[in-house]
C-alpha atoms as a PDB file:
ATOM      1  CA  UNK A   1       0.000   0.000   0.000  1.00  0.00           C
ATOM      2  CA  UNK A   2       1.720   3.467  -1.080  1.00  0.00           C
ATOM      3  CA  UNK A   3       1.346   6.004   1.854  1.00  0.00           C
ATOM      4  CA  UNK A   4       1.764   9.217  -0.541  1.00  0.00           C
ATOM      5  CA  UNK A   5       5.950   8.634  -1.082  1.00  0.00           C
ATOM      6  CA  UNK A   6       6.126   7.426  -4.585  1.00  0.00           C
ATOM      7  CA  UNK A   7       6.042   9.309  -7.375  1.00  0.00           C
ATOM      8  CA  UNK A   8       2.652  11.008  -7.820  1.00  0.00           C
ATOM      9  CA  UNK A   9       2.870  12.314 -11.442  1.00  0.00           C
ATOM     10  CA  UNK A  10       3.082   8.658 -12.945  1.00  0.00           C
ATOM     11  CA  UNK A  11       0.666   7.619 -10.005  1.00  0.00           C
ATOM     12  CA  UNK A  12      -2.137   9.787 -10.780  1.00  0.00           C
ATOM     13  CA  UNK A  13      -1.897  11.528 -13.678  1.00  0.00           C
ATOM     14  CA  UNK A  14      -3.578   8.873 -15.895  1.00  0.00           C
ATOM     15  CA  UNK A  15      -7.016   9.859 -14.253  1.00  0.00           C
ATOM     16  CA  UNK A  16      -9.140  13.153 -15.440  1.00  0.00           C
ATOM     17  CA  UNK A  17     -12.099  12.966 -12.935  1.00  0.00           C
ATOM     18  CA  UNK A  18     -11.841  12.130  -9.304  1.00  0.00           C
ATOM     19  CA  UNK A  19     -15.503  10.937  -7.570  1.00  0.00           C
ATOM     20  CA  UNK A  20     -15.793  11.699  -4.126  1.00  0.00           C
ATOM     21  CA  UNK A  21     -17.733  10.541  -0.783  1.00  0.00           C
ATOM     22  CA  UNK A  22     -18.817  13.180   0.787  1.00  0.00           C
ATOM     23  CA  UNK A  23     -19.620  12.225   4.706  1.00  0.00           C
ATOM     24  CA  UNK A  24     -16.482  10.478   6.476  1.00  0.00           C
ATOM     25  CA  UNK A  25     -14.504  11.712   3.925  1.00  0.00           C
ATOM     26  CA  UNK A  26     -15.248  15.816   2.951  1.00  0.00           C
ATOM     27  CA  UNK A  27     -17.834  16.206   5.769  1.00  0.00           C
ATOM     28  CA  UNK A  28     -16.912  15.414   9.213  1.00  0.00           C
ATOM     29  CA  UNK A  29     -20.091  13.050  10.046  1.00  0.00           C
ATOM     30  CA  UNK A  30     -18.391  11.519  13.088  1.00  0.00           C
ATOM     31  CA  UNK A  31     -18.385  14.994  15.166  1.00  0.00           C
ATOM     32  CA  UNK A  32     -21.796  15.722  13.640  1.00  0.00           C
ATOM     33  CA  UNK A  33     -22.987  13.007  14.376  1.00  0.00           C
ATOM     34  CA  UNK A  34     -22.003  12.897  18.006  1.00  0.00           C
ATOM     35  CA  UNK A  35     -22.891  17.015  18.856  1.00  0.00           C
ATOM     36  CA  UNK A  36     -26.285  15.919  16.932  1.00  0.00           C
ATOM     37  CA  UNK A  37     -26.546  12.682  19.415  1.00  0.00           C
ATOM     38  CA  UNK A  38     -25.481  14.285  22.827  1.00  0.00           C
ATOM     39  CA  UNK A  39     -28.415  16.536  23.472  1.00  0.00           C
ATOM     40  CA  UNK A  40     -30.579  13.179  24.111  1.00  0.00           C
ATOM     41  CA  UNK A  41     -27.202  11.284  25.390  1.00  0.00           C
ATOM     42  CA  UNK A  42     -27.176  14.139  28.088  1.00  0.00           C
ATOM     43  CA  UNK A  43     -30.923  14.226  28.589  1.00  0.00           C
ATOM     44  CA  UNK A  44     -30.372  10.564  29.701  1.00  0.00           C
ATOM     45  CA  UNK A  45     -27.569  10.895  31.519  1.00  0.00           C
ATOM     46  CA  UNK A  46     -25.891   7.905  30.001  1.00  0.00           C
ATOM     47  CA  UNK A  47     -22.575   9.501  30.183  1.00  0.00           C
ATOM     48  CA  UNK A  48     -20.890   8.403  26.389  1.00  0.00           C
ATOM     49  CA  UNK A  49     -18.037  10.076  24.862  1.00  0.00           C
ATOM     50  CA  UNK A  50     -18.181  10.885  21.614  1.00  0.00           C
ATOM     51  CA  UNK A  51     -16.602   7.234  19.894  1.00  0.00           C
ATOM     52  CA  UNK A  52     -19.773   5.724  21.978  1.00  0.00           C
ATOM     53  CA  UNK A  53     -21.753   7.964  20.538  1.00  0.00           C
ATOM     54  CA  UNK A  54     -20.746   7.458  17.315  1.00  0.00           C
ATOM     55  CA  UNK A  55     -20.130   3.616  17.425  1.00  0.00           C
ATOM     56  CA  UNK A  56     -24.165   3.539  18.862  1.00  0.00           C
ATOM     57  CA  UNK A  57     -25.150   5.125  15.223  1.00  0.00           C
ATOM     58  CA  UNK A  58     -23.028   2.962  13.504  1.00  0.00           C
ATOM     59  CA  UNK A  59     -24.579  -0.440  14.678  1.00  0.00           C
ATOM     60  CA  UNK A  60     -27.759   1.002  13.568  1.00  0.00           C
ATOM     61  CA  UNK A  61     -28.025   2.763  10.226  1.00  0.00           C
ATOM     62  CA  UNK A  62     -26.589   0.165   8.034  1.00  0.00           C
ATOM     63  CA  UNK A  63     -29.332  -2.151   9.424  1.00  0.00           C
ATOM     64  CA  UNK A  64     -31.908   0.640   8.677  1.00  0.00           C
ATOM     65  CA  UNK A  65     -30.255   1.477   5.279  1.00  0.00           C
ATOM     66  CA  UNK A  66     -30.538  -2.023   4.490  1.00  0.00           C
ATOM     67  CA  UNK A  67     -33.889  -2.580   5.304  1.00  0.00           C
ATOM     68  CA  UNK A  68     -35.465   0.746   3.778  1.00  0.00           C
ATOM     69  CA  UNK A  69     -33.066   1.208   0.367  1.00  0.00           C
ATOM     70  CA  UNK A  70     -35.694   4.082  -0.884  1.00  0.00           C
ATOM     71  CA  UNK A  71     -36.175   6.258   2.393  1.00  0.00           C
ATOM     72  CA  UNK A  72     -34.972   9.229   2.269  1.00  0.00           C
ATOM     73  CA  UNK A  73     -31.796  10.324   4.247  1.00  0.00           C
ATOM     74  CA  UNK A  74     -33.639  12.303   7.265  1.00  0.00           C
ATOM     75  CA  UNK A  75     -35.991   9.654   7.606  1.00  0.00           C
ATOM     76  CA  UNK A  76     -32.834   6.898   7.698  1.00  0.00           C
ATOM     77  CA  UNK A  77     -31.306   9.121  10.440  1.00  0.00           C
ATOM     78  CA  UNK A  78     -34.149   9.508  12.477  1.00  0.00           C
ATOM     79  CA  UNK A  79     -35.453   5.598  12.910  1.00  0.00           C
ATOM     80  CA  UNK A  80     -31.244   5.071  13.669  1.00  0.00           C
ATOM     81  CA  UNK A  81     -31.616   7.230  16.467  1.00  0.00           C
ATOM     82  CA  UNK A  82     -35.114   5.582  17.722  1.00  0.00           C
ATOM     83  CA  UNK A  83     -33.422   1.925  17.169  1.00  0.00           C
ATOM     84  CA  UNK A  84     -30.597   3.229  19.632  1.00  0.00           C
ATOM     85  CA  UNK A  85     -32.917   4.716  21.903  1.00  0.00           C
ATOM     86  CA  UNK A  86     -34.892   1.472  21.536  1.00  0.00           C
ATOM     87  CA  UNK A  87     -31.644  -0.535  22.706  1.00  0.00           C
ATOM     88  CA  UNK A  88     -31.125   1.187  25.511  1.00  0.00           C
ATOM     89  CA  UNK A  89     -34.858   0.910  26.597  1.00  0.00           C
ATOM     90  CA  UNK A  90     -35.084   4.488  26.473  1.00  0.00           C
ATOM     91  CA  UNK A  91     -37.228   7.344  24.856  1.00  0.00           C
ATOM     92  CA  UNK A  92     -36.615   9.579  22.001  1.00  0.00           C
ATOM     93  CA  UNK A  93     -39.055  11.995  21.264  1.00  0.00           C
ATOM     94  CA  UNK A  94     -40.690  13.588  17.826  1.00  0.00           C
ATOM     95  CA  UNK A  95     -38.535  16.694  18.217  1.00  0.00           C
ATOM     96  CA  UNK A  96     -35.227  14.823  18.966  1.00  0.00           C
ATOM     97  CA  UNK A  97     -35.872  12.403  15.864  1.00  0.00           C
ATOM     98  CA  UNK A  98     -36.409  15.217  13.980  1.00  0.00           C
ATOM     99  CA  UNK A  99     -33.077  17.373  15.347  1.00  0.00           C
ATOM    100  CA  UNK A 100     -31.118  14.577  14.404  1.00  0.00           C
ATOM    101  CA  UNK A 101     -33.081  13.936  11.151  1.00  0.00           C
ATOM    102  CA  UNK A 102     -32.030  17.411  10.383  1.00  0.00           C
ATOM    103  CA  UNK A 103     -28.435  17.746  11.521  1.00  0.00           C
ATOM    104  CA  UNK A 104     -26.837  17.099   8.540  1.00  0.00           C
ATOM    105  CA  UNK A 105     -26.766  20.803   7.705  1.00  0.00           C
ATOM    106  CA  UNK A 106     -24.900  21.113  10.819  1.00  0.00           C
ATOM    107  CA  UNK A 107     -21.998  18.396  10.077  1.00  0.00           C
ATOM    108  CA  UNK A 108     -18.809  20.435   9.568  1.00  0.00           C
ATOM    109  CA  UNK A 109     -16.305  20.273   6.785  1.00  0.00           C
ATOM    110  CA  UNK A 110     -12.258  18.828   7.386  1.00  0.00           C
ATOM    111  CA  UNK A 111     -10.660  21.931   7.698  1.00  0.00           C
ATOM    112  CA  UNK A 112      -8.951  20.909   4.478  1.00  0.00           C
ATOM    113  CA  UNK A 113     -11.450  19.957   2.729  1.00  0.00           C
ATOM    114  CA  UNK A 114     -12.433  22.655   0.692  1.00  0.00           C
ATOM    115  CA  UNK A 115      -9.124  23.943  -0.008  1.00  0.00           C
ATOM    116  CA  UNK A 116      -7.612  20.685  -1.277  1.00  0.00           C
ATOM    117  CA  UNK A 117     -11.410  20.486  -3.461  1.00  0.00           C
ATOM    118  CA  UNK A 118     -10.037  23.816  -4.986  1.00  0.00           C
ATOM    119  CA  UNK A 119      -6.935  22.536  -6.090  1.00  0.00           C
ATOM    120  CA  UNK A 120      -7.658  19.201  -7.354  1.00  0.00           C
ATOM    121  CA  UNK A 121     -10.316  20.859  -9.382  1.00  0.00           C
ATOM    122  CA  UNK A 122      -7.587  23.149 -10.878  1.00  0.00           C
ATOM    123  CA  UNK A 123      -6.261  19.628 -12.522  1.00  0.00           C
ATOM    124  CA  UNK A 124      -9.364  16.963 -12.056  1.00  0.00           C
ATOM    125  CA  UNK A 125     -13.434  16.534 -12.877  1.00  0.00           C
ATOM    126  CA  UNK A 126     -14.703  16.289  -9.513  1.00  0.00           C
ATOM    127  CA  UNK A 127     -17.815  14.084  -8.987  1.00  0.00           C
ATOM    128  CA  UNK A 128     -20.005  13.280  -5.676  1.00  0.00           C
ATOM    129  CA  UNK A 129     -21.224   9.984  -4.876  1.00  0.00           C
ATOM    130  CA  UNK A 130     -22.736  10.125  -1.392  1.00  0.00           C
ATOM    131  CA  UNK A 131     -25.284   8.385   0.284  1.00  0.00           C
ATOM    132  CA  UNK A 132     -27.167  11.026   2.077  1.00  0.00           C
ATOM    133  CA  UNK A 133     -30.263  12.948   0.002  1.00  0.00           C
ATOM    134  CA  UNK A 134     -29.819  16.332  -2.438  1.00  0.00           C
ATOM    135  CA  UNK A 135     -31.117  18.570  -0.172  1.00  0.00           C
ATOM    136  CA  UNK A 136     -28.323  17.465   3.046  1.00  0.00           C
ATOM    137  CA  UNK A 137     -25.396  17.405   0.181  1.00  0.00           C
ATOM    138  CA  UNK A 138     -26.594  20.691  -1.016  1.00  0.00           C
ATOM    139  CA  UNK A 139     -26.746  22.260   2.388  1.00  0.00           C
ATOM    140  CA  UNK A 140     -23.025  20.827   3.013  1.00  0.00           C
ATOM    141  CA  UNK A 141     -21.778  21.588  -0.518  1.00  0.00           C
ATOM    142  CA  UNK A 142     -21.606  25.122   0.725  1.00  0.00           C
ATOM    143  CA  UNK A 143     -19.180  24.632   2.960  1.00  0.00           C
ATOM    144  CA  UNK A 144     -17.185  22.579   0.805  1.00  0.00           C
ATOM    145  CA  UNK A 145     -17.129  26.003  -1.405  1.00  0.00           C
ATOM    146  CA  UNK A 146     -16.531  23.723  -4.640  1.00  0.00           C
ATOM    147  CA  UNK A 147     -19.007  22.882  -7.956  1.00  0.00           C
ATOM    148  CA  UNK A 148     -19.132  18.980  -8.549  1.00  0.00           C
ATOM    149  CA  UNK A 149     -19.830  18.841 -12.033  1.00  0.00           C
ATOM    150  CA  UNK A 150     -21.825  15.497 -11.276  1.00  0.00           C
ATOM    151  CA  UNK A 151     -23.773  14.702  -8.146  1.00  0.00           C
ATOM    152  CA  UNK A 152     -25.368  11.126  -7.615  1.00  0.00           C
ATOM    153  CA  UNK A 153     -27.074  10.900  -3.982  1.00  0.00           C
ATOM    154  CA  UNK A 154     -28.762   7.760  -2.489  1.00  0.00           C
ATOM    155  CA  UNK A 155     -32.096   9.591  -3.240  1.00  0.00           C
ATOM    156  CA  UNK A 156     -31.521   9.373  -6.665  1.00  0.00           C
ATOM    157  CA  UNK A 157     -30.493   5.723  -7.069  1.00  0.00           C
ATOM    158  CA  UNK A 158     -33.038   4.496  -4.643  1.00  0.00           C
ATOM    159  CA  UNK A 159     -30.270   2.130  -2.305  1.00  0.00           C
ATOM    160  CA  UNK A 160     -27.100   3.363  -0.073  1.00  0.00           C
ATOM    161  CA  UNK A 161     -23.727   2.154  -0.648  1.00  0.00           C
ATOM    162  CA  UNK A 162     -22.182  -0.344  -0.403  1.00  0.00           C
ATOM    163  CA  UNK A 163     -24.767  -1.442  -2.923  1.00  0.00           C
ATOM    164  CA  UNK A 164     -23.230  -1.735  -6.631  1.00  0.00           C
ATOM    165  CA  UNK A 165     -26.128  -0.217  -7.546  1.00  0.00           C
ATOM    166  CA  UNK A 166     -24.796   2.994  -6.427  1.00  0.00           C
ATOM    167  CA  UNK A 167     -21.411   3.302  -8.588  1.00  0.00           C
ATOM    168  CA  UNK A 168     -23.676   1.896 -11.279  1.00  0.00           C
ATOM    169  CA  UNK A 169     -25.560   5.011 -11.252  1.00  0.00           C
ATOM    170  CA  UNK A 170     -22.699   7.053 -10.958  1.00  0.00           C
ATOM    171  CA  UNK A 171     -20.960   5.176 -13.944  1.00  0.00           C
ATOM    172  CA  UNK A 172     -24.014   5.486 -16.352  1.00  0.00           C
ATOM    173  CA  UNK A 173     -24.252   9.582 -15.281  1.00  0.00           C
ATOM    174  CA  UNK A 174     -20.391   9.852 -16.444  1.00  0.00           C
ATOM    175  CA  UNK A 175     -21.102  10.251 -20.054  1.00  0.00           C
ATOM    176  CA  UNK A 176     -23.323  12.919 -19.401  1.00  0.00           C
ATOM    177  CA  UNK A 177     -20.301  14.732 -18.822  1.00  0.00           C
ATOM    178  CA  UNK A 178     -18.039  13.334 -21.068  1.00  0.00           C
ATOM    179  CA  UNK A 179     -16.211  10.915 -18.837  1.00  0.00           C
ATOM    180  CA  UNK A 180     -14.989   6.994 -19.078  1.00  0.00           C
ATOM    181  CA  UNK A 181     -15.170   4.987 -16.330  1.00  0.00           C
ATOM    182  CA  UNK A 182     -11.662   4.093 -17.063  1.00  0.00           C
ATOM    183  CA  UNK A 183     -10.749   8.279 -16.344  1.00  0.00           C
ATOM    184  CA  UNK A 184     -12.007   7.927 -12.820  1.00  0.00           C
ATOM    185  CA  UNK A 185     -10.464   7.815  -9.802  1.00  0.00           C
ATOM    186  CA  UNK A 186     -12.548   6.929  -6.212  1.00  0.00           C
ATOM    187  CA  UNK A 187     -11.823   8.513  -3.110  1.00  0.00           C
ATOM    188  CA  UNK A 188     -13.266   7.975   0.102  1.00  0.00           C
ATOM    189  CA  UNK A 189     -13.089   7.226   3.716  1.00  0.00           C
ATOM    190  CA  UNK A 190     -15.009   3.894   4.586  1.00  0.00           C
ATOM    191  CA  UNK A 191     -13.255   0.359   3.383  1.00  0.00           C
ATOM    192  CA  UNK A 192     -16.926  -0.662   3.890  1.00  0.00           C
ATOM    193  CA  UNK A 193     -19.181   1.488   1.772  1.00  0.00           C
ATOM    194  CA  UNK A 194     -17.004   2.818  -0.709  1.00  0.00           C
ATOM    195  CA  UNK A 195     -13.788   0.884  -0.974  1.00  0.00           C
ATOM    196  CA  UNK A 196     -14.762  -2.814  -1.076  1.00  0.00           C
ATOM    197  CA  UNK A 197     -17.636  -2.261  -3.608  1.00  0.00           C
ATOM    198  CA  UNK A 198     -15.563  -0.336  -5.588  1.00  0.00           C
ATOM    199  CA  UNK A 199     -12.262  -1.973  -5.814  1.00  0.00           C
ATOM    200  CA  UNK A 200     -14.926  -4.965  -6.329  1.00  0.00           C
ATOM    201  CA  UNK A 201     -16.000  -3.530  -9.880  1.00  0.00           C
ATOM    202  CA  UNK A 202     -12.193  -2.707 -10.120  1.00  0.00           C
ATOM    203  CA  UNK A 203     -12.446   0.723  -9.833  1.00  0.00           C
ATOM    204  CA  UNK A 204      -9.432   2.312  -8.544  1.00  0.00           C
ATOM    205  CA  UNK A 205      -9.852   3.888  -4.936  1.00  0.00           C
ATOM    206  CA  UNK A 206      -7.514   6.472  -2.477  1.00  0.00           C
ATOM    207  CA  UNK A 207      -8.204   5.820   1.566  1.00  0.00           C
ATOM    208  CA  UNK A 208      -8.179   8.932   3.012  1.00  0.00           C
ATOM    209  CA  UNK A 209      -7.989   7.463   5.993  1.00  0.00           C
ATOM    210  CA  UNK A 210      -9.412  10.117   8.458  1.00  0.00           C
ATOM    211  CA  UNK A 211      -9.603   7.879  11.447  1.00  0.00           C
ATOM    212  CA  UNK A 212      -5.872   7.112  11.371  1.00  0.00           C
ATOM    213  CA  UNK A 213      -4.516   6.809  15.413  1.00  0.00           C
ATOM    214  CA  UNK A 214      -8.202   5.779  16.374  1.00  0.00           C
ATOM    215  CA  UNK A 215      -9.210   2.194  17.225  1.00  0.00           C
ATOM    216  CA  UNK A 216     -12.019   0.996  15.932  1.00  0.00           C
ATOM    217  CA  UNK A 217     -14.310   1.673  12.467  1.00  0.00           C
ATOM    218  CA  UNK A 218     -16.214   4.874  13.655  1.00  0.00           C
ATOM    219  CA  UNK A 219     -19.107   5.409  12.178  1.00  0.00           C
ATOM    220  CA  UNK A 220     -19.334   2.614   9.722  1.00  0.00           C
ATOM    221  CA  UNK A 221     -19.550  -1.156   9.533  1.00  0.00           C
ATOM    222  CA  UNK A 222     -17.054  -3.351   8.848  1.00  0.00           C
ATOM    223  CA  UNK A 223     -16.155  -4.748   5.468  1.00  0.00           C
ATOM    224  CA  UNK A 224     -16.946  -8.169   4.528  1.00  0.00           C
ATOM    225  CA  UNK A 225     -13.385  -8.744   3.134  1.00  0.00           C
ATOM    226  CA  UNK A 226      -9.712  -7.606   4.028  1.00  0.00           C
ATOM    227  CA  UNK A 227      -9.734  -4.475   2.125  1.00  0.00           C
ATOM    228  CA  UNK A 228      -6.617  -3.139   0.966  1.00  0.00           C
ATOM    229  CA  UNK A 229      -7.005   0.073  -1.411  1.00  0.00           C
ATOM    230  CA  UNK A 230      -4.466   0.972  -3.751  1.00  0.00           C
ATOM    231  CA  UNK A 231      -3.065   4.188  -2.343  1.00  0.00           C
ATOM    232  CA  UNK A 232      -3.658   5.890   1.121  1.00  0.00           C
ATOM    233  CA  UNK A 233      -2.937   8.951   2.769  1.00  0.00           C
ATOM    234  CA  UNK A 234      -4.021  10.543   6.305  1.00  0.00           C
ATOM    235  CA  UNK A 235      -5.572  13.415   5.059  1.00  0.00           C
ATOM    236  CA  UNK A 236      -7.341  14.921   2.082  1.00  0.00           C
ATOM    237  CA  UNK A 237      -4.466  17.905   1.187  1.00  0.00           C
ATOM    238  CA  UNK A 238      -1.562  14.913   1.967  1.00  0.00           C
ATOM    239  CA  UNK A 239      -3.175  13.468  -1.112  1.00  0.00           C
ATOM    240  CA  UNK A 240      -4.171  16.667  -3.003  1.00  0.00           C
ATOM    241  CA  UNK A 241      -0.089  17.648  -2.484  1.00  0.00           C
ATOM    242  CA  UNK A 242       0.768  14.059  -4.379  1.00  0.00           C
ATOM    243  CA  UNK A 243      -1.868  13.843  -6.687  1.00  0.00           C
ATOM    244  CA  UNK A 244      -0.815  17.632  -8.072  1.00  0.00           C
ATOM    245  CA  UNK A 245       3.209  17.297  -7.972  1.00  0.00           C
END
């Protein structure tokens, strides 16, 4: 696995168009998700730090995404948090459903996020492929201060990663602008929703591997296989800095 040392030109410079997840990867959804949480954490008094917090949501939406594919996002985010409340034989009321439902607009941006989304798309097509609904990426997108030229959300495919289905989508919407699947380069966060589907339909992938130092998966579940991704860097402008030497 390369870890951003070898030479970047020959590396990289075969691909025009770079598609992007969005939450784990651009958007910080683990602090969002965890300042969205603690409100009815604290309200409970149940006393979990923030990877508790986080790890709670993460043995619930996949379950939820998996059993409604065609809900929208808010409505995915607000059963998680009654299913958690629901584990812990606790309540969660309308309005907290909702608050979390709703947080997304709230979920900050990796301080380099949209700086490194500047520069790449100096050299690169950029291209979203997130599993959240239009309306959260849009809200988001603004502090990501960067035009995708293609956006493909769960709400328009009708499933969430790691469904094929997904990249599918995204592949057929690349010749609306002109791309080959064989110009596009993946980059993302989770091994589970982005990297093992994708490197599954050999599509090339960079880990930005966010959580580096941290035990554990985070937010997300945990691939089915041992997931290895081509390249891998620590942070979005550590790649950004290779990808336009």
């Amino acid at each position: 696995m390369h870890q951003g040392v070898a030479d970047p030109v020959s590396e990289f410079s075969r691909f025009s168009t770079l598609s992007f997840d969005c939450y784990g990867t651009l958007i910080d959804w683990e602090s969002g998700i965890a300042n969205a949480m603690r409100p009815w954490s604290d309200r409970h008094q149940l006393g979990w730090r923030d990877e508790a917090l986080i790890a709670a949501h993460a043995r619930h939406e996949t379950v939820v995404q998996q059993e409604h594919p065609g809900a929208h996002y808010r409505s995915i985010l607000s059963e998680t948090i009654r299913r958690i409340a629901a584990a812990e034989q606790l309540e969660v009321t309308n309005d907290e459903a909702d608050a979390y439902a709703a947080s997304v607009a709230d979920w900050p941006a990796f301080p380099d996020s949209a700086p490194s989304l500047k520069a790449l798309g100096e050299r690169f097509r950029l291209v979203i492929l997130s599993n959240v609904d239009r309306a959260s990426f849009a809200a988001s997108n603004e502090r990501l201060d960067v035009e995708f030229e293609l956006v493909v959300t769960a709400e328009d495919v009708g499933s969430y990663k790691p469904d094929r289905k997904n990249f599918f989508a995204m592949f057929d919407a690349l010749t609306s602008i002109g791309v080959s699947r064989r110009d596009l380069l993946h980059v993302a966060e989770s091994l589970y929703h982005d990297h093992e589907p994708a490197l599954s339909l050999g599509l090339p992938s960079v880990w930005i591997h966010r959580r580096h130092g941290k035990a554990g998966l985070g937010a997300t579940a945990a691939p089915a296989t041992n997931v290895v991704p081509p390249w891998r860097f620590e942070t979005l402008a550590a790649f950004a800095d290779a990808a336009l030497a």
